[in-house]
C-alpha atoms as a PDB file:
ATOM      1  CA  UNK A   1     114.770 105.839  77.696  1.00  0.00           C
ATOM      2  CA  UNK A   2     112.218 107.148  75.631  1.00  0.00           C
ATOM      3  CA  UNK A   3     110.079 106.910  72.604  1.00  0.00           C
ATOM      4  CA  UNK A   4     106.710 107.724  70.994  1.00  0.00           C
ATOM      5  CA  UNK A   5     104.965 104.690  73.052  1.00  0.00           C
ATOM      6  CA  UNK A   6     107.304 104.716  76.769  1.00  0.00           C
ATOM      7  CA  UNK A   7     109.059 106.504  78.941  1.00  0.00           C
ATOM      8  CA  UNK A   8     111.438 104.488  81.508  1.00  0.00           C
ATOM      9  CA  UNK A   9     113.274 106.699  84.329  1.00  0.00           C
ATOM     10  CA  UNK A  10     115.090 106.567  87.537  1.00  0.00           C
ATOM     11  CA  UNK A  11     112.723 107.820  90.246  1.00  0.00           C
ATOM     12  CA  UNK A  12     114.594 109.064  93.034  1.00  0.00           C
ATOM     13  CA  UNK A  13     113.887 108.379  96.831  1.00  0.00           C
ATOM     14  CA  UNK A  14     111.682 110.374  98.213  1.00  0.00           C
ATOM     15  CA  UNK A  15     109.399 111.140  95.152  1.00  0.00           C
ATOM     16  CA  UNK A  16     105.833 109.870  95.255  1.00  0.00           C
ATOM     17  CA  UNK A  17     104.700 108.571  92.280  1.00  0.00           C
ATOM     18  CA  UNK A  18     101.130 109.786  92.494  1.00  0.00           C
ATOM     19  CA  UNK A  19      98.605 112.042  94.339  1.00  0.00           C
ATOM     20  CA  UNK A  20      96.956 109.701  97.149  1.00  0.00           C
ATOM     21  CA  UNK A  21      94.740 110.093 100.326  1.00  0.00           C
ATOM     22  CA  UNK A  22      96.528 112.079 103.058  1.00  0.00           C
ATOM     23  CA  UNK A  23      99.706 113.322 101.072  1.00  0.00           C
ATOM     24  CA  UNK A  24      99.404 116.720  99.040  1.00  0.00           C
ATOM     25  CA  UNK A  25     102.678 117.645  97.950  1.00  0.00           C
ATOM     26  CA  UNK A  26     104.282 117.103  94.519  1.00  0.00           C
ATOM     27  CA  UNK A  27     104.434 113.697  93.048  1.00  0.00           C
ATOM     28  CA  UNK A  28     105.497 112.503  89.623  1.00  0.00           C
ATOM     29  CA  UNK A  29     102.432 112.666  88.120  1.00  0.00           C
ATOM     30  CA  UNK A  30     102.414 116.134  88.200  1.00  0.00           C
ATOM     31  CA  UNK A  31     106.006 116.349  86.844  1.00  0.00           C
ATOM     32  CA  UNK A  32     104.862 114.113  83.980  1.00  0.00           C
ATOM     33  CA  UNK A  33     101.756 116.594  83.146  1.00  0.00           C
ATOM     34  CA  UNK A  34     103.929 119.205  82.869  1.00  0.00           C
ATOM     35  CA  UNK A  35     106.856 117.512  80.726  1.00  0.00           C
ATOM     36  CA  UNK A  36     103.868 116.217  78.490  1.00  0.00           C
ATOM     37  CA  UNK A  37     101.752 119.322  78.388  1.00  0.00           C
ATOM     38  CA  UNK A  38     101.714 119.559  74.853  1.00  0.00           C
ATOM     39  CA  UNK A  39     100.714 115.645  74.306  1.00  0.00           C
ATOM     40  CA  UNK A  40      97.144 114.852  74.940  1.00  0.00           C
ATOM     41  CA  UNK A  41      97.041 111.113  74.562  1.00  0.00           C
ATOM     42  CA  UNK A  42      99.522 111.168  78.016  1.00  0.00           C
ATOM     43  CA  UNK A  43      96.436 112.722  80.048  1.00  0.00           C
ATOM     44  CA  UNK A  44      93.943 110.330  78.430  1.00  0.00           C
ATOM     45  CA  UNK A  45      95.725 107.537  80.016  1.00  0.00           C
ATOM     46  CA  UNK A  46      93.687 108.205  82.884  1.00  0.00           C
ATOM     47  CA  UNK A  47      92.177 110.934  84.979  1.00  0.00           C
ATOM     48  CA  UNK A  48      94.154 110.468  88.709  1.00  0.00           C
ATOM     49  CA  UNK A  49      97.106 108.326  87.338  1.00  0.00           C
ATOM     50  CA  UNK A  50      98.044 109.122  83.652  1.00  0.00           C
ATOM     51  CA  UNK A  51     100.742 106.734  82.273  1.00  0.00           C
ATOM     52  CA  UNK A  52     101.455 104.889  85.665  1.00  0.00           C
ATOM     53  CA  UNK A  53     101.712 101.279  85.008  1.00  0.00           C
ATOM     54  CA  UNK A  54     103.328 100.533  88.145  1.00  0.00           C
ATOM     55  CA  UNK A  55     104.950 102.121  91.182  1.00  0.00           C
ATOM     56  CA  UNK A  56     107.460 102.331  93.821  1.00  0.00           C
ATOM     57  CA  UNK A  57     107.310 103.247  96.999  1.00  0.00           C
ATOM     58  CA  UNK A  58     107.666 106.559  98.547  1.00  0.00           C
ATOM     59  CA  UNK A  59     111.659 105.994  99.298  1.00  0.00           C
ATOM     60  CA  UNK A  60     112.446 102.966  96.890  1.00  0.00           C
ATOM     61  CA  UNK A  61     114.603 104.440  94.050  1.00  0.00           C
ATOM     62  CA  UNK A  62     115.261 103.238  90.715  1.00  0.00           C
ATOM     63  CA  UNK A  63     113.778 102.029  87.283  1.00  0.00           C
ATOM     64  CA  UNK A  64     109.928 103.204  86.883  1.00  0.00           C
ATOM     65  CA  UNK A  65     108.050 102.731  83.052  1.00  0.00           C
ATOM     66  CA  UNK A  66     105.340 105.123  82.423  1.00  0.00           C
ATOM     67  CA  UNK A  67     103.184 104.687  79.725  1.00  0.00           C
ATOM     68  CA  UNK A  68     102.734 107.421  76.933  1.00  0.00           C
ATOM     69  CA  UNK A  69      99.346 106.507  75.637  1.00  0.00           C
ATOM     70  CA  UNK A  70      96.342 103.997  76.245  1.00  0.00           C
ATOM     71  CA  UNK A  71      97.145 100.993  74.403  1.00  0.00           C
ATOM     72  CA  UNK A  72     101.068 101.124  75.828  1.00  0.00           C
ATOM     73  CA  UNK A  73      99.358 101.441  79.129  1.00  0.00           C
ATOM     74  CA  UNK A  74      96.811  99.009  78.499  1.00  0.00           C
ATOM     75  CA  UNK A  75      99.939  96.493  77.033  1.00  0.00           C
ATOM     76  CA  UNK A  76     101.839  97.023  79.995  1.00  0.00           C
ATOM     77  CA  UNK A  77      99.620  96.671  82.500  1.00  0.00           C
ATOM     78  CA  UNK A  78      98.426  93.247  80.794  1.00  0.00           C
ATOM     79  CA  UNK A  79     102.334  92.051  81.212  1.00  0.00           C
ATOM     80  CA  UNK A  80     102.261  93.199  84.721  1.00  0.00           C
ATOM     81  CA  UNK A  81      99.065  91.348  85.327  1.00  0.00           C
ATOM     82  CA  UNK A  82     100.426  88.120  83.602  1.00  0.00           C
ATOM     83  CA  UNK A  83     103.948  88.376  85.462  1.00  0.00           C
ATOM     84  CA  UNK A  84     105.478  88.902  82.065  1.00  0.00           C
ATOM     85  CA  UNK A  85     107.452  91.455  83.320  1.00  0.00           C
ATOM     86  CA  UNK A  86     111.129  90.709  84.943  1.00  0.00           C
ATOM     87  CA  UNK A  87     111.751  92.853  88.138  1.00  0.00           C
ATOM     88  CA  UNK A  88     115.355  92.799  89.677  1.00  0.00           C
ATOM     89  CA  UNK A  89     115.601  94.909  92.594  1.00  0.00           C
ATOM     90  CA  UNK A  90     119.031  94.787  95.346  1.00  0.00           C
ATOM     91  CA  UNK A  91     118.970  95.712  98.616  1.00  0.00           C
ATOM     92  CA  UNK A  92     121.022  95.944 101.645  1.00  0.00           C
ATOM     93  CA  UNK A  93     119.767  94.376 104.971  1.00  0.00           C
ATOM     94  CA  UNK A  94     120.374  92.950 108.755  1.00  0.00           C
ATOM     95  CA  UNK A  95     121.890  89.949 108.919  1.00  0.00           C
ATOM     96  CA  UNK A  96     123.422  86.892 107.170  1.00  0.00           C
ATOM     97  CA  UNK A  97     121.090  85.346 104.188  1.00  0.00           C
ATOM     98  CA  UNK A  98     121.880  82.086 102.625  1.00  0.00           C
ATOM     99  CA  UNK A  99     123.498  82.245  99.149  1.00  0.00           C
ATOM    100  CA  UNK A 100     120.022  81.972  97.756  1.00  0.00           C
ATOM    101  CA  UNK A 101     116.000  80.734  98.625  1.00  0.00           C
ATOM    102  CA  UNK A 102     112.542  81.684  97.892  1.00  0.00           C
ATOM    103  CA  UNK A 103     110.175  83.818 100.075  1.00  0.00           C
ATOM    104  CA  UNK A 104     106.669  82.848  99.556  1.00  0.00           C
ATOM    105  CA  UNK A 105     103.456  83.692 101.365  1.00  0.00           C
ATOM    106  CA  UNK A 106     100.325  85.656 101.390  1.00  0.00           C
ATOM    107  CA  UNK A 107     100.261  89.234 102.229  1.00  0.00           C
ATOM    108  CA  UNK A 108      97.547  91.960 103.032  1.00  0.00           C
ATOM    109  CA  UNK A 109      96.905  94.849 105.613  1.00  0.00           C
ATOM    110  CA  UNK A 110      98.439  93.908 108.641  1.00  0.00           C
ATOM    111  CA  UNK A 111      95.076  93.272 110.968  1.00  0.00           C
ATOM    112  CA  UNK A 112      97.114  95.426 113.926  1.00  0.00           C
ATOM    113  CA  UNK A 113      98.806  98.482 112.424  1.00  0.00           C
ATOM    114  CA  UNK A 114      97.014  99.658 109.350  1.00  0.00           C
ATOM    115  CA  UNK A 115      99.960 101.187 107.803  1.00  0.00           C
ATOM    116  CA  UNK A 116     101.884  98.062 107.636  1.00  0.00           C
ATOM    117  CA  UNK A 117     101.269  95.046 105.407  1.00  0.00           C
ATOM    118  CA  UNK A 118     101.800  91.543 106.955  1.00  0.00           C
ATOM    119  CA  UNK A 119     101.258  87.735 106.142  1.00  0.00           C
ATOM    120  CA  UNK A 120      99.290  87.766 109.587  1.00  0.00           C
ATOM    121  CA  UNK A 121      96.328  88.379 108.102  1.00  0.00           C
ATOM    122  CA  UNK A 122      92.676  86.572 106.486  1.00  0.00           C
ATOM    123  CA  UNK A 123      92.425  88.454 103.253  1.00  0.00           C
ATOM    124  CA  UNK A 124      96.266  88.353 101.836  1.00  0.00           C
ATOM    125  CA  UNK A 125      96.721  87.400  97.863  1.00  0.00           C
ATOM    126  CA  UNK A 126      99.825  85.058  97.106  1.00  0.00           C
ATOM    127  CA  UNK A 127     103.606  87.275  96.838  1.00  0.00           C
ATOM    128  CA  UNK A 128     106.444  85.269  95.648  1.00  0.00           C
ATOM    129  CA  UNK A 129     109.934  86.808  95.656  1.00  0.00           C
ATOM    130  CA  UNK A 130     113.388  84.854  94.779  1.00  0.00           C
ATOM    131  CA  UNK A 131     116.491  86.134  96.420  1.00  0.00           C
ATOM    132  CA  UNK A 132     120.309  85.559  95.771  1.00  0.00           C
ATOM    133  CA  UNK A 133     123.215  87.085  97.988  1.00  0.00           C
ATOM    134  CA  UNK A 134     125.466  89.557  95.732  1.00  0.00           C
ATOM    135  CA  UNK A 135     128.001  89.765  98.909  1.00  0.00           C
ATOM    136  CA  UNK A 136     127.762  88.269 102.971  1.00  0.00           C
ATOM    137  CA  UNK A 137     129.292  91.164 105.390  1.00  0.00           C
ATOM    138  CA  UNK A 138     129.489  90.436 109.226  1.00  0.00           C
ATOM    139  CA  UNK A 139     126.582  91.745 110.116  1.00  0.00           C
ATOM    140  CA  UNK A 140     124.873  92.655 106.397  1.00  0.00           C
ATOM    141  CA  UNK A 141     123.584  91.077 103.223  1.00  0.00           C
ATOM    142  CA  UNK A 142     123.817  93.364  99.935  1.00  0.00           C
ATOM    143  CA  UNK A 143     121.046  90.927  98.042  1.00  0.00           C
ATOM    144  CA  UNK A 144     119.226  90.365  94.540  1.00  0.00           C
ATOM    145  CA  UNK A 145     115.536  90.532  94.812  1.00  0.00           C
ATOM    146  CA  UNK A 146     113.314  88.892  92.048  1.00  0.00           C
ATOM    147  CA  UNK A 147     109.946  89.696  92.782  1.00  0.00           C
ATOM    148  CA  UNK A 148     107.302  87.754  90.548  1.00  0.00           C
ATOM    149  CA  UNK A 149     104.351  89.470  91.949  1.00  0.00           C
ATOM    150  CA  UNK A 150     103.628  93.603  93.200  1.00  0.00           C
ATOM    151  CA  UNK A 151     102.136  93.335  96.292  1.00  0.00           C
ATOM    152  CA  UNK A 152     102.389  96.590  98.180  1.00  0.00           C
ATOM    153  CA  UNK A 153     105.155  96.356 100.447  1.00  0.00           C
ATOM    154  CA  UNK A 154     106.010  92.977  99.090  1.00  0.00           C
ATOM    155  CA  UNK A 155     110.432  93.037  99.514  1.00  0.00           C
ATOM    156  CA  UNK A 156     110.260  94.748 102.720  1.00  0.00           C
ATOM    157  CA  UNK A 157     107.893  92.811 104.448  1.00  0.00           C
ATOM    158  CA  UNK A 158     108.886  89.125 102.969  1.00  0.00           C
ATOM    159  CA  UNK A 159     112.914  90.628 104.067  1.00  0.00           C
ATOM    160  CA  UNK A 160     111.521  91.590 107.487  1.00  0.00           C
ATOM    161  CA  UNK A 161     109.470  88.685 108.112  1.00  0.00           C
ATOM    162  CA  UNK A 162     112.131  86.429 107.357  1.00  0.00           C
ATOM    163  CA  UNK A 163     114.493  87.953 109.739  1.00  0.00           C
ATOM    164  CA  UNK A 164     116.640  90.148 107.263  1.00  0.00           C
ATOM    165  CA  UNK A 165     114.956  93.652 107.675  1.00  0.00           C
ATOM    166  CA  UNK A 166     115.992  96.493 105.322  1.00  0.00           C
ATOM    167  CA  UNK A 167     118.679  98.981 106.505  1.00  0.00           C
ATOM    168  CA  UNK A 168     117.054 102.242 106.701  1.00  0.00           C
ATOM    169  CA  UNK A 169     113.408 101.238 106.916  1.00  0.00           C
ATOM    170  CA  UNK A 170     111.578 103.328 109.217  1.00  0.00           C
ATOM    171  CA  UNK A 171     108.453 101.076 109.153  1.00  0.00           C
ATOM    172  CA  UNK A 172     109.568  97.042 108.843  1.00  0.00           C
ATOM    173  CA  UNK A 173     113.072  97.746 110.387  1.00  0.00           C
ATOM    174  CA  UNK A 174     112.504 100.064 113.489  1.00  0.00           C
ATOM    175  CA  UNK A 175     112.527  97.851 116.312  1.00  0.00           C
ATOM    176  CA  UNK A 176     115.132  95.280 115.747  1.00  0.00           C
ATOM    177  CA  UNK A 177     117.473  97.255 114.262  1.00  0.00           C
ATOM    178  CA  UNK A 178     117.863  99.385 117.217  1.00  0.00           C
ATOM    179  CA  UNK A 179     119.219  96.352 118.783  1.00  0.00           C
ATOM    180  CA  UNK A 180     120.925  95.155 116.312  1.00  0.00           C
ATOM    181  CA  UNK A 181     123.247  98.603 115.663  1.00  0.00           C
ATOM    182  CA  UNK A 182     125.222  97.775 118.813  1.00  0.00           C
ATOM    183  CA  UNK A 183     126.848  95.050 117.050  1.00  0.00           C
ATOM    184  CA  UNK A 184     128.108  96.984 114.517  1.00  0.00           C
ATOM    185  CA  UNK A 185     131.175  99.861 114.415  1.00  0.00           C
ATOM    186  CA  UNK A 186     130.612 103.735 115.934  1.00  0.00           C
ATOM    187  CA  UNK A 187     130.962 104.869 112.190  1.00  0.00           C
ATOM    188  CA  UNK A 188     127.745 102.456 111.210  1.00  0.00           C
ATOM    189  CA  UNK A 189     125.991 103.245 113.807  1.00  0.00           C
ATOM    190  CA  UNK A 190     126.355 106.732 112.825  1.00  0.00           C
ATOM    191  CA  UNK A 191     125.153 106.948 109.657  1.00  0.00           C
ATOM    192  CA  UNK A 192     122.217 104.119 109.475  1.00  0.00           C
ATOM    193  CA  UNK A 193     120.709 106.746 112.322  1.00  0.00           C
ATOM    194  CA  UNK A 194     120.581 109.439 109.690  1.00  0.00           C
ATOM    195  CA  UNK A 195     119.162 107.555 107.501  1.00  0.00           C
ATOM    196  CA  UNK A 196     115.880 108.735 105.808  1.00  0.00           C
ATOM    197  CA  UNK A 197     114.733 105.537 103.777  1.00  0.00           C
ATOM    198  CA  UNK A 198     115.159 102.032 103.183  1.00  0.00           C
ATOM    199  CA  UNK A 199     118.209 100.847 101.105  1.00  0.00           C
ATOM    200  CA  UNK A 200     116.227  99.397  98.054  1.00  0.00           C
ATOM    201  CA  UNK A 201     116.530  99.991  94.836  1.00  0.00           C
ATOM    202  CA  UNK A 202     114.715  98.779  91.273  1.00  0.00           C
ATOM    203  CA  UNK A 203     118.239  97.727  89.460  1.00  0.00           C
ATOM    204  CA  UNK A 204     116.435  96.276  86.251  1.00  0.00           C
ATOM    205  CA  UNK A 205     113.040  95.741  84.459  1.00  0.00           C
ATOM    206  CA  UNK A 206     112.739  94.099  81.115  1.00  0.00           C
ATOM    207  CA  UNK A 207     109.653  94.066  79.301  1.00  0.00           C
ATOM    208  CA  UNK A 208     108.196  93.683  75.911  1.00  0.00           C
ATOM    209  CA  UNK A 209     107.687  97.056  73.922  1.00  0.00           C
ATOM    210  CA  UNK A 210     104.343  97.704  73.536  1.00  0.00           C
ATOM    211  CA  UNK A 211     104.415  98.377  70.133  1.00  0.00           C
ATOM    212  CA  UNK A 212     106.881  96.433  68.465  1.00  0.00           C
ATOM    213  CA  UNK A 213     106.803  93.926  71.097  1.00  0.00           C
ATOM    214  CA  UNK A 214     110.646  93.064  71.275  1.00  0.00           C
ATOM    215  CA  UNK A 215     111.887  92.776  74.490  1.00  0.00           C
ATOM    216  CA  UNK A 216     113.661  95.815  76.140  1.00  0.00           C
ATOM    217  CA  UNK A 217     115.904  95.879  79.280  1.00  0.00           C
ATOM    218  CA  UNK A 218     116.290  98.895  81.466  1.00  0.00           C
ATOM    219  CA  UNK A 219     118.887  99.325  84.440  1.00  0.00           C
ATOM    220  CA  UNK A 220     119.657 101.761  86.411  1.00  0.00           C
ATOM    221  CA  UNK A 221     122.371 102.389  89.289  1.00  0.00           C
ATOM    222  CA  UNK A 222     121.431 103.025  93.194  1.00  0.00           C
ATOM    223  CA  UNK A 223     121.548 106.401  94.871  1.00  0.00           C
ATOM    224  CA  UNK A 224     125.554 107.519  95.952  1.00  0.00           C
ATOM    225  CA  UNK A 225     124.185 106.825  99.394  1.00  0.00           C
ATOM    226  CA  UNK A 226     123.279 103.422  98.619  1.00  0.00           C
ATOM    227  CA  UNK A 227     126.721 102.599  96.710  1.00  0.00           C
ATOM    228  CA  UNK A 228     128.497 104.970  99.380  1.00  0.00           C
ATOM    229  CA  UNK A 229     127.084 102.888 102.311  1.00  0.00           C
ATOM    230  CA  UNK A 230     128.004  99.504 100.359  1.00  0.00           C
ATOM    231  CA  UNK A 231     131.851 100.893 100.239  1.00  0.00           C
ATOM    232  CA  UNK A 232     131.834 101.848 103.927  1.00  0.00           C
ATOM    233  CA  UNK A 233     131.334  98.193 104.399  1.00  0.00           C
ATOM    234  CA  UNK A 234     133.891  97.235 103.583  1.00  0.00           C
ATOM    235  CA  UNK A 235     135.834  99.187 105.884  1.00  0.00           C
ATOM    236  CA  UNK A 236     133.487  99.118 108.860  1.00  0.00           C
ATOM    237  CA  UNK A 237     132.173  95.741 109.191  1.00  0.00           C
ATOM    238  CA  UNK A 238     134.797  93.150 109.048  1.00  0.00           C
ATOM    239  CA  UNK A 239     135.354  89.834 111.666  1.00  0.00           C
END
């Protein structure tokens, strides 16, 4: 979707959303500077991050709103702030979750690796996430994520912690899923090995327009590997 105010797309795994410390290939930011070359209000926004409101992680796909000029991005980021915003995400993960709960706890730089975040730590700030089971496999749960806070990391880490790591994640996952793939069928084994991210995936944000403040709705589907590994699932991992 787009307009004069917002811009709402579906960011594909693997993309970075903007230039950071370490990491100097493309990102969308400079995809955005080039699609809005012509528009200077986009690159007043701000200097590092023009139009970014929020982001996703490195290989989380799906719905991402970007901000066309300052007082969209200043709107936005004021409904993001005041957890005005509705974030569904989906995801599909180790083991059997309940139909649904609440994960709630207090996360920050994990005190032992420094690329992870944890709730083992002194100087976490509150992350709340509801959760609701879309369908139970065997040995997998495809689940609804409702996250009412950002914290970096915040599904995969609240999914880990509580026992349910993501399929696919290389940082929260690594460890007990290698255990955990003997369980499961030759094909599965197979192709969670070549996997290159996590299976999760924004599915919906609603917000209010910054403008004419009515409230809009944006979905978007998962990757074919995400809905191709959700069908094989259904052949692969029965009782």
């Amino acid at each position: 979707f787009e307009d004069q105010d917002i811009l709402v797309l579906n960011k594909p795994q693997d993309m970075v959303v903007h230039p950071a410390i370490g990491y100097s290939g493309p990102t969308l930011v400079h995809y955005l500077l080039h699609y809005f070359k012509e528009e200077s209000q986009f690159r007043d926004t701000s200097d590092s991050r023009p139009g970014i409101v929020h982001r996703l992680d490195r290989g989380t796909s799906g719905v991402l709103l970007i901000a066309k000029n300052r007082p969209s991005l200043e709107s936005l980021s004021a409904q993001f702030k005041n957890r005005e915003v509705k974030k569904e995400y989906e995801s599909v993960v180790w083991g059997r979750m309940n139909l649904s709960g609440k994960f709630q706890s207090h996360i920050g730089r994990d005190e032992r690796e420094r690329k992870k975040m944890s709730s083992n730590t002194q100087k976490g700030r509150e992350a709340v996430t509801d959760w609701k089971t879309v369908t139970l496999f065997p040995h997998f749960t495809h689940v609804a994520l409702f996250p009412h806070t950002g914290r970096t990391h915040q599904l995969r880490v609240h999914l880990s912690e509580g026992g349910f790591p993501i399929v696919g994640d290389p940082l929260y996952s690594k460890r007990s899923s290698s255990r955990k793939r003997q369980s499961v069928s030759r094909v599965l084994q197979e192709t969670i090995e070549t996997l290159q991210h996590p299976f999760l995936h924004a599915r919906r944000l609603s917000f209010f327009h910054p403008k004419t403040r009515k409230e809009v709705s944006c979905e978007a589907d998962p990757p074919k590997e995400f809905e191709g590994f959700l069908k094989l699932l259904n052949t692969e991992d029965k009782e």
